[in-house]
Protein backbone atom coordinates (compact mmCIF):
# COMPACT_ATOMS: atom_id res chain seq x y z
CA UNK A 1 -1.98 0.61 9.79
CA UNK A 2 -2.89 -3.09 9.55
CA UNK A 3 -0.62 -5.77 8.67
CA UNK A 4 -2.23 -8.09 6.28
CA UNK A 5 -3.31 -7.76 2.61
CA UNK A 6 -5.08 -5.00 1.14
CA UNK A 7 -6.95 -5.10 -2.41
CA UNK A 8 -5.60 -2.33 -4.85
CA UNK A 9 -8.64 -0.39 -6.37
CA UNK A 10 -7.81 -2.08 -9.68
CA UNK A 11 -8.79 -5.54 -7.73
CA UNK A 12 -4.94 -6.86 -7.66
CA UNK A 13 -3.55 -8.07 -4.37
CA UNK A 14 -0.55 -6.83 -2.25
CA UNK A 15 0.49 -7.94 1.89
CA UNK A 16 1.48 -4.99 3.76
CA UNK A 17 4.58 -5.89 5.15
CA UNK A 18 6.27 -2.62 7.20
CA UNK A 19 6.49 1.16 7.31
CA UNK A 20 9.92 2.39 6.97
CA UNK A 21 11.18 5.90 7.45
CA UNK A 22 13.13 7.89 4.41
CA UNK A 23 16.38 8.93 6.45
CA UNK A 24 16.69 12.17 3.41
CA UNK A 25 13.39 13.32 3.95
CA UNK A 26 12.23 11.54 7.10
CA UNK A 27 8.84 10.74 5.02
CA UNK A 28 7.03 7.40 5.93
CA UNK A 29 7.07 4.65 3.56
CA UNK A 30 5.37 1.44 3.19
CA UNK A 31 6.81 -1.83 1.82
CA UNK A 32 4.78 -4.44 0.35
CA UNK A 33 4.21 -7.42 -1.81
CA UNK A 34 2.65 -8.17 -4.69
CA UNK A 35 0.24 -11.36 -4.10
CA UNK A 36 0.55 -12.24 -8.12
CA UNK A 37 3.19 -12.45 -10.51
CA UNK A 38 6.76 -12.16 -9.31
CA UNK A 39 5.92 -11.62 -5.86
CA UNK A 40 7.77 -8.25 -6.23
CA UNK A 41 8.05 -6.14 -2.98
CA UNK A 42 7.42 -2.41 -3.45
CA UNK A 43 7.68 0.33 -1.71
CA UNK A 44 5.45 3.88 -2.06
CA UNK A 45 5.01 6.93 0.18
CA UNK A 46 2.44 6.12 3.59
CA UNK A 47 0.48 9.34 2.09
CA UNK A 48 -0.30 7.37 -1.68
CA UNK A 49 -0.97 4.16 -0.02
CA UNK A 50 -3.49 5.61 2.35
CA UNK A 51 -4.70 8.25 0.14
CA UNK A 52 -7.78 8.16 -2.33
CA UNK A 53 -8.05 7.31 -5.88
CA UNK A 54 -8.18 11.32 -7.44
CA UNK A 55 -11.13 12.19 -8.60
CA UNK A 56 -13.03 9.20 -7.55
CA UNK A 57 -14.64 11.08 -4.14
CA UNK A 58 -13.66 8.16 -1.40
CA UNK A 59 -12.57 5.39 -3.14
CA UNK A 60 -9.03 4.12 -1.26
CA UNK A 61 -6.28 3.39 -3.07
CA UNK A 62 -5.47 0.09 -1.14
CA UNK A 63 -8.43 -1.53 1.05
CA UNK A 64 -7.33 -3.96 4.28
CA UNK A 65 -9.25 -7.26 3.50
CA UNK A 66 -7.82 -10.06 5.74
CA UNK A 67 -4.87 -10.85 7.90
């Protein structure tokens, strides 16, 4: 996966910042930043933030955009 920023499908902003590994269930999980707002950093499963918007055929979830 690409460091850098990635567009949400709802057009908001976030910079990928690491994959980190779950040590309960050994699942992969990403860590990134919101790019409005409070700047939070969030975290969500590799699988969600890879994965496709249900029901929408191939729309991603998060799209890479820029560095």
């Amino acid at each position: 996966m690409k460091k850098g920023r990635y567009r949400h499908h709802t057009g908001k902003k976030y910079e990928f910042l690491d994959i980190v590994t779950d040590t309960e269930t050994d699942e992969n999980i990403v860590v990134y930043r919101e790019l409005f707002d409070k700047f939070n950093v969030l975290v969500c499963p590799e699988s969600v933030f890879t994965g496709y918007v249900p029901g929408s055929g191939k729309v991603p979830i998060f799209q890479w955009i820029e560095d």
